[in-house]
Protein backbone atom coordinates (compact mmCIF):
# COMPACT_ATOMS: atom_id res chain seq x y z
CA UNK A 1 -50.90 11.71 107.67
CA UNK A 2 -47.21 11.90 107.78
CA UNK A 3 -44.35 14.26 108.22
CA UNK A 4 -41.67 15.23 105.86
CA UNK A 5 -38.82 12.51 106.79
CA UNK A 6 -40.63 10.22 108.69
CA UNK A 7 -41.51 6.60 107.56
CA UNK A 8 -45.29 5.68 106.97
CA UNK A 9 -45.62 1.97 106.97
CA UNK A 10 -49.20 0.50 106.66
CA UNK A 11 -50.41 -3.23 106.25
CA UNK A 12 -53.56 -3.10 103.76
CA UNK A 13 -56.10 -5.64 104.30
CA UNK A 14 -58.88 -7.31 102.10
CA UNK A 15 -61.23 -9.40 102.56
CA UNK A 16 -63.17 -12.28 100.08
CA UNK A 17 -66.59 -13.84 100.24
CA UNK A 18 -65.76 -16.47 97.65
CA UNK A 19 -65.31 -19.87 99.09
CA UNK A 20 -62.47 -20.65 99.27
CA UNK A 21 -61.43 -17.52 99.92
CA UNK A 22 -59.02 -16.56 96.88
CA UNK A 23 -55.34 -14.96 97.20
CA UNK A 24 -54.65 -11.32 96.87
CA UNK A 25 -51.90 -9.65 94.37
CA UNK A 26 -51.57 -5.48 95.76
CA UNK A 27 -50.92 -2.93 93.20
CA UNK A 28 -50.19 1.09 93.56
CA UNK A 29 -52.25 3.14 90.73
CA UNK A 30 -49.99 5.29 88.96
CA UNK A 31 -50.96 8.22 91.01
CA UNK A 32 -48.83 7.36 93.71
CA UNK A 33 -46.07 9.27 95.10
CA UNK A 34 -42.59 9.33 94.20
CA UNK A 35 -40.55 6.65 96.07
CA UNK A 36 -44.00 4.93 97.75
CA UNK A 37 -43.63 0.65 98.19
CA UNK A 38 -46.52 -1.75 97.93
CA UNK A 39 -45.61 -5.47 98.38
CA UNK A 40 -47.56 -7.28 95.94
CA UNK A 41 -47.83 -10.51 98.33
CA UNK A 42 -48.03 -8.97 101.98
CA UNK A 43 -50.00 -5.38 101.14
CA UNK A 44 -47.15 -3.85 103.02
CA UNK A 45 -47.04 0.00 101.99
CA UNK A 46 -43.99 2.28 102.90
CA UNK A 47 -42.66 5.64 102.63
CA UNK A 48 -40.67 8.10 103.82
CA UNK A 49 -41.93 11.77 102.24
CA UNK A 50 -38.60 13.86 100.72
CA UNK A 51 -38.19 17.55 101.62
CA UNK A 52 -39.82 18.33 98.09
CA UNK A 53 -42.85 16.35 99.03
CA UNK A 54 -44.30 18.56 101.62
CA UNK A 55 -46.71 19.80 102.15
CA UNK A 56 -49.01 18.13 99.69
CA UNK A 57 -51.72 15.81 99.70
CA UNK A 58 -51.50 13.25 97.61
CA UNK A 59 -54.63 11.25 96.06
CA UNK A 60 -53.85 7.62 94.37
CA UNK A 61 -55.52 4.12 93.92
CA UNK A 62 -54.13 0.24 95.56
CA UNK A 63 -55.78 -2.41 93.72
CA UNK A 64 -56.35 -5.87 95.35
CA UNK A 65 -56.75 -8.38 92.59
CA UNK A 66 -57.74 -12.18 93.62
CA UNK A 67 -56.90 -15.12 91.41
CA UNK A 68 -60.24 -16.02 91.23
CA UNK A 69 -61.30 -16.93 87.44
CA UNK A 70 -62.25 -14.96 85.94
CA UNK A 71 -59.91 -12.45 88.43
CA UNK A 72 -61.73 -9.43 90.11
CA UNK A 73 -60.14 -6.35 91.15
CA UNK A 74 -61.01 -4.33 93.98
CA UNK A 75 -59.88 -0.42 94.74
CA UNK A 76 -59.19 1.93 97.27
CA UNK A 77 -59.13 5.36 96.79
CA UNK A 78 -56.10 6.63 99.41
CA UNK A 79 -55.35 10.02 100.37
CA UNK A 80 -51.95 10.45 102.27
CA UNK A 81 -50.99 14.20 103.97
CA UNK A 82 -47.85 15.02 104.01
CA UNK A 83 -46.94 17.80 106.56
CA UNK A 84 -44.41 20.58 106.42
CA UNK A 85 -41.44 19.97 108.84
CA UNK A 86 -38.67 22.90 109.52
CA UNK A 87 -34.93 21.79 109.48
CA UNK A 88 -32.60 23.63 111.17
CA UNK A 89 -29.73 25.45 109.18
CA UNK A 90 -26.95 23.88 108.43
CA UNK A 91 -23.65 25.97 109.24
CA UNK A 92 -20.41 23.90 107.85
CA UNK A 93 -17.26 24.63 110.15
CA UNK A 94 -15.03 27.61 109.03
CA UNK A 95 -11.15 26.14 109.18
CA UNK A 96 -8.91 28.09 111.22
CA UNK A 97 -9.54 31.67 111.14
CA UNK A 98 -6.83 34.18 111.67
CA UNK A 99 -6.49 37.46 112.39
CA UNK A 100 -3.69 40.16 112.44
CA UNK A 101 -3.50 43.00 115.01
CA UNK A 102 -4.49 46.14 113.05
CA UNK A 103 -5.72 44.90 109.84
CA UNK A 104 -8.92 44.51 108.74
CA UNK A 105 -10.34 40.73 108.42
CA UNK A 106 -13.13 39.64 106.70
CA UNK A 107 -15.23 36.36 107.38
CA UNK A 108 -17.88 34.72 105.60
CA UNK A 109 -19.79 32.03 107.83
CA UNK A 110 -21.68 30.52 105.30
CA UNK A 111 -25.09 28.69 106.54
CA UNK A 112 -27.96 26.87 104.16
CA UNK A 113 -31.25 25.48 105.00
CA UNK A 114 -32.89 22.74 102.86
CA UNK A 115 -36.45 23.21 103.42
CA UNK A 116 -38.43 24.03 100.23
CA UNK A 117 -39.18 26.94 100.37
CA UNK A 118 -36.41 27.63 101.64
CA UNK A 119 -36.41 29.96 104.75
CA UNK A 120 -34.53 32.87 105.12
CA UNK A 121 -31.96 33.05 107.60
CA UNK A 122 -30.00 35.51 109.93
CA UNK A 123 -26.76 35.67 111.84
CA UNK A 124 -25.96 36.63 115.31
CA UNK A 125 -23.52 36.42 118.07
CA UNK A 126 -24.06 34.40 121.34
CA UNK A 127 -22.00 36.31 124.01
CA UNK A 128 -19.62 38.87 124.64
CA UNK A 129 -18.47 40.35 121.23
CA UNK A 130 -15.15 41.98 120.98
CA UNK A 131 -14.79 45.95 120.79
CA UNK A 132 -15.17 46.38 116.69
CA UNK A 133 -16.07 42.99 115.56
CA UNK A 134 -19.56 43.24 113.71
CA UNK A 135 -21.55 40.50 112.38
CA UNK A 136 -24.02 41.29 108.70
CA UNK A 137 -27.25 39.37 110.22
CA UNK A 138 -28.44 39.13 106.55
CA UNK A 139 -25.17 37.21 105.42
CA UNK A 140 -22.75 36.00 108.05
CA UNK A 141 -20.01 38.10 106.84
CA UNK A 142 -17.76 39.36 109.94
CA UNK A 143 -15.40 42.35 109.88
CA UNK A 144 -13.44 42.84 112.31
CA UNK A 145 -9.68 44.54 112.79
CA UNK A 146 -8.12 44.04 116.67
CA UNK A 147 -6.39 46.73 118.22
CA UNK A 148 -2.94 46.21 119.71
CA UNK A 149 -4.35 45.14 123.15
CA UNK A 150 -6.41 42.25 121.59
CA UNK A 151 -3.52 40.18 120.60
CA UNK A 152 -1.86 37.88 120.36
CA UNK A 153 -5.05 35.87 121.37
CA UNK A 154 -7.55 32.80 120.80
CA UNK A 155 -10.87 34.00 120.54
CA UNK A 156 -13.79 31.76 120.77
CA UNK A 157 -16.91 32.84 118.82
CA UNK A 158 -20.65 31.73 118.73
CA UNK A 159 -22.36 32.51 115.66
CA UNK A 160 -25.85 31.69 115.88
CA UNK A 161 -27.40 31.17 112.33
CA UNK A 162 -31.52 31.48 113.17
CA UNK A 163 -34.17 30.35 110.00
CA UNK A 164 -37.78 32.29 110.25
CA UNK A 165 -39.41 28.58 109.78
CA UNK A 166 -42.90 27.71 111.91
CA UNK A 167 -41.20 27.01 114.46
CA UNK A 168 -37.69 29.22 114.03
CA UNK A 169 -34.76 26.66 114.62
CA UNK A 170 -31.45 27.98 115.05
CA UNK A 171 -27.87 26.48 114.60
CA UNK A 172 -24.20 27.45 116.17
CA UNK A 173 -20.96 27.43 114.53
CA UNK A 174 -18.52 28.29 117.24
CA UNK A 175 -15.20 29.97 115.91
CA UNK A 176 -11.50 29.63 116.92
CA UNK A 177 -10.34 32.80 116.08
CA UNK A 178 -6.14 33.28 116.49
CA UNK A 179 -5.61 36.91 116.66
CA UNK A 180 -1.71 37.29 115.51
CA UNK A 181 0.72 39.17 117.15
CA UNK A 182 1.79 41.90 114.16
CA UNK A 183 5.50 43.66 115.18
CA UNK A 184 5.88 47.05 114.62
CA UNK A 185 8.61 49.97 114.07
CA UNK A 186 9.67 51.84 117.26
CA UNK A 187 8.50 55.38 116.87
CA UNK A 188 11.65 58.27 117.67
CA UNK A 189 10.94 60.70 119.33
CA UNK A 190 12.23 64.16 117.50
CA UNK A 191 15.17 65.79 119.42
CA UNK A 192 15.29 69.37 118.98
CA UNK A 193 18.19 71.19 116.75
């Protein structure tokens, strides 16, 4: 049994009643997985499982053939489980976000997770959230548009990105966020005829 990722290295042994004992040539039958290593001389057997590879159990001969004459093969039926692993999400960084006092801003934080199937994800924030910044937790998209008071400002966001995987792993992406100062007219007041 082995996890998704993780190497399985085994040494396969034989043995021979002939005397002298004859050499050993290993073989994989053509059953075996994708990617799987059997050195002919040494009966060393690796492999590391892909993501597409689990779970499954997988079902394939290794042939030890002597040099005997005339040669004689022998065969191992091998069954290798392959167990389901959960990755976290992967959240790439999101480059220098800006913001302008009183206009709206819209944000994608994008997120993926690799495990087949793949699991779904949602989106939340770690923290104190400003007044009127919302997060979408079935996309990552933030809207947000600062007031007057909240800027000129840096604003430093967590965005946790959370897949529904046995067991749920999570990711952050924190956020720089540089609210801009926006200048605007003077307002007169009306003077009376």
């Amino acid at each position: 049994t082995v996890d998704e990722h993780q190497p399985l290295k085994l040494t396969l042994t034989a043995t021979d009643h002939d005397v002298p004992a004859s050499n050993f040539q290993w073989a994989l039958g053509g059953l075996a997985p994708t990617g799987m290593t059997l050195d002919p001389d040494t009966g060393d057997l690796a492999w590391t499982p892909n993501e597409q590879q689990g779970p499954s159990t997988n079902v394939f001969n290794v042939y030890a053939v002597d040099d005997g004459n005339p040669s004689q093969t022998g065969v191992l039926v091998m069954t290798v489980v392959v167990n389901e692993v959960n990755g976290a999400p992967v959240s790439p960084a999101v480059q220098d976000p800006q913001a302008s006092e009183l206009e709206p801003m819209i944000l994608q934080v994008p997120a993926t997770d690799d495990d087949v199937p793949a699991n779904k994800l949602s989106w939340s924030i770690d923290g104190a959230v400003p007044a009127g910044l919302t997060i979408d937790s079935t996309n990552g998209e933030i809207k947000w548009t600062p007031t007057e008071a909240q800027g000129p400002d840096l604003l430093l966001l967590d965005v946790v990105i959370e897949d529904d995987g046995v067991p749920p792993l999570k990711t952050t992406n924190t956020l720089t966020i540089t609210v801009l100062e926006v200048n605007t007219a003077p307002t007169l007041t009306a003077i009376p005829a």
